[in-house]
C-alpha atoms as a PDB file:
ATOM      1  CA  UNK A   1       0.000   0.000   0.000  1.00  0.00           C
ATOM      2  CA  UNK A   2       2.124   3.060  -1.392  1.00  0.00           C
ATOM      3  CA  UNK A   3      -0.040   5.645   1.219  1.00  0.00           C
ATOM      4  CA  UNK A   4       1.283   3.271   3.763  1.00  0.00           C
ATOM      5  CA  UNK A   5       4.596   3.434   2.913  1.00  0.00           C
ATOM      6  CA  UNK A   6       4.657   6.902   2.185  1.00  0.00           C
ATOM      7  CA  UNK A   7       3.504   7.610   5.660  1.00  0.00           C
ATOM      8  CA  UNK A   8       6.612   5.542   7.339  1.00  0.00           C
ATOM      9  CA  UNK A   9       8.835   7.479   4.924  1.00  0.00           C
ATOM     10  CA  UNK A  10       7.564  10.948   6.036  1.00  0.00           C
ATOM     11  CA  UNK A  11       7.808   9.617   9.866  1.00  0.00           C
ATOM     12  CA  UNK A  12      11.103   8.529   8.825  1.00  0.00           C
ATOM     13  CA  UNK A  13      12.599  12.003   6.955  1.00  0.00           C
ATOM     14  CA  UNK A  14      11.097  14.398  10.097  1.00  0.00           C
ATOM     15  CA  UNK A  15      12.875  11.900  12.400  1.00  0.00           C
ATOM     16  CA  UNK A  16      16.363  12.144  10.274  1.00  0.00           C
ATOM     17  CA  UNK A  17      17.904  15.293   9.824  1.00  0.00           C
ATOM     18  CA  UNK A  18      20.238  15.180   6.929  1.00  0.00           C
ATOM     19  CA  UNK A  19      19.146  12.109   5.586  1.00  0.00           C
ATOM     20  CA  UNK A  20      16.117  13.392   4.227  1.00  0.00           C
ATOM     21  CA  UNK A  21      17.448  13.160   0.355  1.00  0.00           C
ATOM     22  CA  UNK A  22      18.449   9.729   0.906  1.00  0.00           C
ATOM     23  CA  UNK A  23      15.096   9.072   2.230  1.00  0.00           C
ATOM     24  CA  UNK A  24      13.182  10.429  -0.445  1.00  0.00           C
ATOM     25  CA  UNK A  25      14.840   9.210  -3.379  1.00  0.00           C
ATOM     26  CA  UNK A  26      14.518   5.723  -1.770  1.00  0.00           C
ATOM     27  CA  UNK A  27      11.051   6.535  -1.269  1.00  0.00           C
ATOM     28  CA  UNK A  28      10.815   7.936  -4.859  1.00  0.00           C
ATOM     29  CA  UNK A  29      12.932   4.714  -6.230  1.00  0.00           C
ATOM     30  CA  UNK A  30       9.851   2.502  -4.555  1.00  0.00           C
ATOM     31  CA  UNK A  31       7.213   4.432  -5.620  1.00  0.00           C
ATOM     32  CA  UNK A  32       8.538   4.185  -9.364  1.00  0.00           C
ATOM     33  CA  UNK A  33       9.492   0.441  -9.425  1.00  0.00           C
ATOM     34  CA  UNK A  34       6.052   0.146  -8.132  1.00  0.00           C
ATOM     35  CA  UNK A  35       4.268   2.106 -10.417  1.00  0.00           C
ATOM     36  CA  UNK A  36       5.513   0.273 -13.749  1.00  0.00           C
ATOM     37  CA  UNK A  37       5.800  -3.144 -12.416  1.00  0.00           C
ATOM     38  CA  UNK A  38       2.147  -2.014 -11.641  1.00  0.00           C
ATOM     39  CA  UNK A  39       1.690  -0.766 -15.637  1.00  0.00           C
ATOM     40  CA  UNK A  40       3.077  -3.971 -17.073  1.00  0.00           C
ATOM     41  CA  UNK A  41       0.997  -6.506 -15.542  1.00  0.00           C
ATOM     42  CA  UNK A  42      -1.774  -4.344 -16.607  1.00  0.00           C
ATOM     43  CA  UNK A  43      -0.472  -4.640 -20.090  1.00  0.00           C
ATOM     44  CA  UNK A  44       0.271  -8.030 -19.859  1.00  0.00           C
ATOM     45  CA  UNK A  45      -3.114  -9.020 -18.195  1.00  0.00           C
ATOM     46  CA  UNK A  46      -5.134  -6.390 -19.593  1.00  0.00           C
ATOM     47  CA  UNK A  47      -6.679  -5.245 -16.608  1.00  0.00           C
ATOM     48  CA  UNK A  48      -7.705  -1.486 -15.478  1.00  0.00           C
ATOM     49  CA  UNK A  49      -7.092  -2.074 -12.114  1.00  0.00           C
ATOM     50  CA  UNK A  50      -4.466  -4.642 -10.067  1.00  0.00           C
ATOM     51  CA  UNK A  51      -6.465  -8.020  -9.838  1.00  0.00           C
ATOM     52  CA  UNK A  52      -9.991  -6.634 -11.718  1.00  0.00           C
ATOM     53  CA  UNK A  53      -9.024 -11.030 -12.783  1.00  0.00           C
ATOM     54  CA  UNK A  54      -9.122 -11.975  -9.189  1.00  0.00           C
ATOM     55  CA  UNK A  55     -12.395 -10.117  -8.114  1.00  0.00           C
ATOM     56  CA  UNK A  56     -12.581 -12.295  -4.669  1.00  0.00           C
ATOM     57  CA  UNK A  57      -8.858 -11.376  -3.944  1.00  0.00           C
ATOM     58  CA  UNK A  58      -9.150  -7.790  -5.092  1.00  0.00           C
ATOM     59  CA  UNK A  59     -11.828  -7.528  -2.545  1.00  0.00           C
ATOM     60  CA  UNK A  60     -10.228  -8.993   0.219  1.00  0.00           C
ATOM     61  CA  UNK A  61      -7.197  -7.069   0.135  1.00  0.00           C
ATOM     62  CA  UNK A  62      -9.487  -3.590   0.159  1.00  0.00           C
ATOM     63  CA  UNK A  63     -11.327  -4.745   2.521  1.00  0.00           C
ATOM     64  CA  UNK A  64      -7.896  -5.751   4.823  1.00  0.00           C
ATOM     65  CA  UNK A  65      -6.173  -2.113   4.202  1.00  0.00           C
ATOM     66  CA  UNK A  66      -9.381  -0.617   5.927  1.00  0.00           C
ATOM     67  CA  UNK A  67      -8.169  -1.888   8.681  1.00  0.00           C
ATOM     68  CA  UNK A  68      -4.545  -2.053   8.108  1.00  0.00           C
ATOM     69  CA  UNK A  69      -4.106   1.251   7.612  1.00  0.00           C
ATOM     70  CA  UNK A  70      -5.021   3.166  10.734  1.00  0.00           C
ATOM     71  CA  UNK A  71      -3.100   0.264  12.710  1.00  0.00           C
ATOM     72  CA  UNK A  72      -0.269   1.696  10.327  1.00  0.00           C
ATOM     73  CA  UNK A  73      -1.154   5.168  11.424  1.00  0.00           C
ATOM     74  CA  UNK A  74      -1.317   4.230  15.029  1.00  0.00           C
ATOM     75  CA  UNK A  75       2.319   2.812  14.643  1.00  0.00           C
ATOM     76  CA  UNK A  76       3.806   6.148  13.318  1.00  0.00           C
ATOM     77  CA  UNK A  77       2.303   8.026  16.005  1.00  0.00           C
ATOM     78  CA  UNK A  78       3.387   5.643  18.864  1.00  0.00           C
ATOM     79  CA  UNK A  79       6.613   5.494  17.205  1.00  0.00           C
ATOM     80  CA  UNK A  80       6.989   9.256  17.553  1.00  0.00           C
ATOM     81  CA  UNK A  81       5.783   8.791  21.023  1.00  0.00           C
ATOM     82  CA  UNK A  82       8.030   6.420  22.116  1.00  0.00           C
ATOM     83  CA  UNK A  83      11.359   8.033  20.626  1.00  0.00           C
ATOM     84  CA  UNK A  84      10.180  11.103  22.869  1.00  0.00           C
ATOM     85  CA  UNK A  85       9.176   8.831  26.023  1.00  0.00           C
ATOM     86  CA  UNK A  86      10.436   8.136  29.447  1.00  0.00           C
ATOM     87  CA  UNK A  87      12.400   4.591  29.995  1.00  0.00           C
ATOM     88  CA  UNK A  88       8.805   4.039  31.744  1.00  0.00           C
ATOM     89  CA  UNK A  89       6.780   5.724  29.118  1.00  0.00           C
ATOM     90  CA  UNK A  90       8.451   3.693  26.799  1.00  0.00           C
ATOM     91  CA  UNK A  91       7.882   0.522  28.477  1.00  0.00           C
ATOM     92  CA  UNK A  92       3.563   1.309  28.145  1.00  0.00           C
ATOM     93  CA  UNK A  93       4.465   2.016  24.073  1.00  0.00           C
ATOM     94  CA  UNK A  94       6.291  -0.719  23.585  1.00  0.00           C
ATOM     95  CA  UNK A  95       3.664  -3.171  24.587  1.00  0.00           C
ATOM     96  CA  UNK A  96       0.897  -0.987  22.792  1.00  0.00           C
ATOM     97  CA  UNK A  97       3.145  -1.640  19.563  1.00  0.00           C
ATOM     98  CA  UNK A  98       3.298  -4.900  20.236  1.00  0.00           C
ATOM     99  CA  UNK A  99      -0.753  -5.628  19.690  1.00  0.00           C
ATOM    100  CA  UNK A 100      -0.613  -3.071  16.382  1.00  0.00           C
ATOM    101  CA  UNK A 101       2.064  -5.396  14.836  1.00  0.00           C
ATOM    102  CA  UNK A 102       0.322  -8.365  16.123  1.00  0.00           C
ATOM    103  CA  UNK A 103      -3.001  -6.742  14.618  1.00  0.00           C
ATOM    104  CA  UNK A 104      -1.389  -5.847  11.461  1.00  0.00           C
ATOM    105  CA  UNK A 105       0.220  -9.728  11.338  1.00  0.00           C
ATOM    106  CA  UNK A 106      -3.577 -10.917  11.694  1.00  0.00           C
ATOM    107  CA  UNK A 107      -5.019  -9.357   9.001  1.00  0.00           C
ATOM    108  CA  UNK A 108      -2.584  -9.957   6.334  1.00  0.00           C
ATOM    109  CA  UNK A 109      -2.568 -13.757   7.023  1.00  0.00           C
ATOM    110  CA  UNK A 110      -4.739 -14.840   4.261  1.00  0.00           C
ATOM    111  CA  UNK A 111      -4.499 -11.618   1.961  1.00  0.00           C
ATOM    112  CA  UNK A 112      -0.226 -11.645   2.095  1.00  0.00           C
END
């Protein structure tokens, strides 16, 4: 999910200070590979759309990111959280992270 991963890479270039241009053109590099791998399957399969073959799957998946993503969002955040915590704080956040992964885990197990 390329919203996903653009979110970690914007948590990633506010937390990094002069790294940002590494982090964007590796964010940038994704995004392209992505986008024409994306453009010759299309050709190949003629579809509009990523699986329009695989209607079932197609489904499944967009029906998974609704819930994957704000468990993504909810990372970021308690990421930021937790680099700015107390050793105690951090402890609490850790934990917390802990169930978003394991949610996360969960409801990619059939979809990949």
């Amino acid at each position: 999910h390329l919203l996903t991963a653009e979110s970690y890479h914007n948590r990633v270039a506010s937390a990094k200070g002069g790294e940002e241009k590494v982090s964007f053109h590796f964010q940038q590099w994704i995004e392209e590979d992505y986008r024409k791998a994306e453009r010759v399957i299309q050709a190949i399969t003629g579809q509009e759309q990523l699986l329009d073959n695989s209607p079932v799957i197609q489904r499944s998946i967009d029906f998974r990111n609704r819930f994957t993503f704000p468990l993504n969002m909810m990372q970021i955040e308690l990421l930021h959280r937790w680099e700015r915590a107390s050793d105690e704080e951090r402890d609490q956040l850790e934990k917390i992270l802990q169930l978003s992964i394991n949610g996360v885990a969960a409801a990619m197990q059939s979809t990949g």
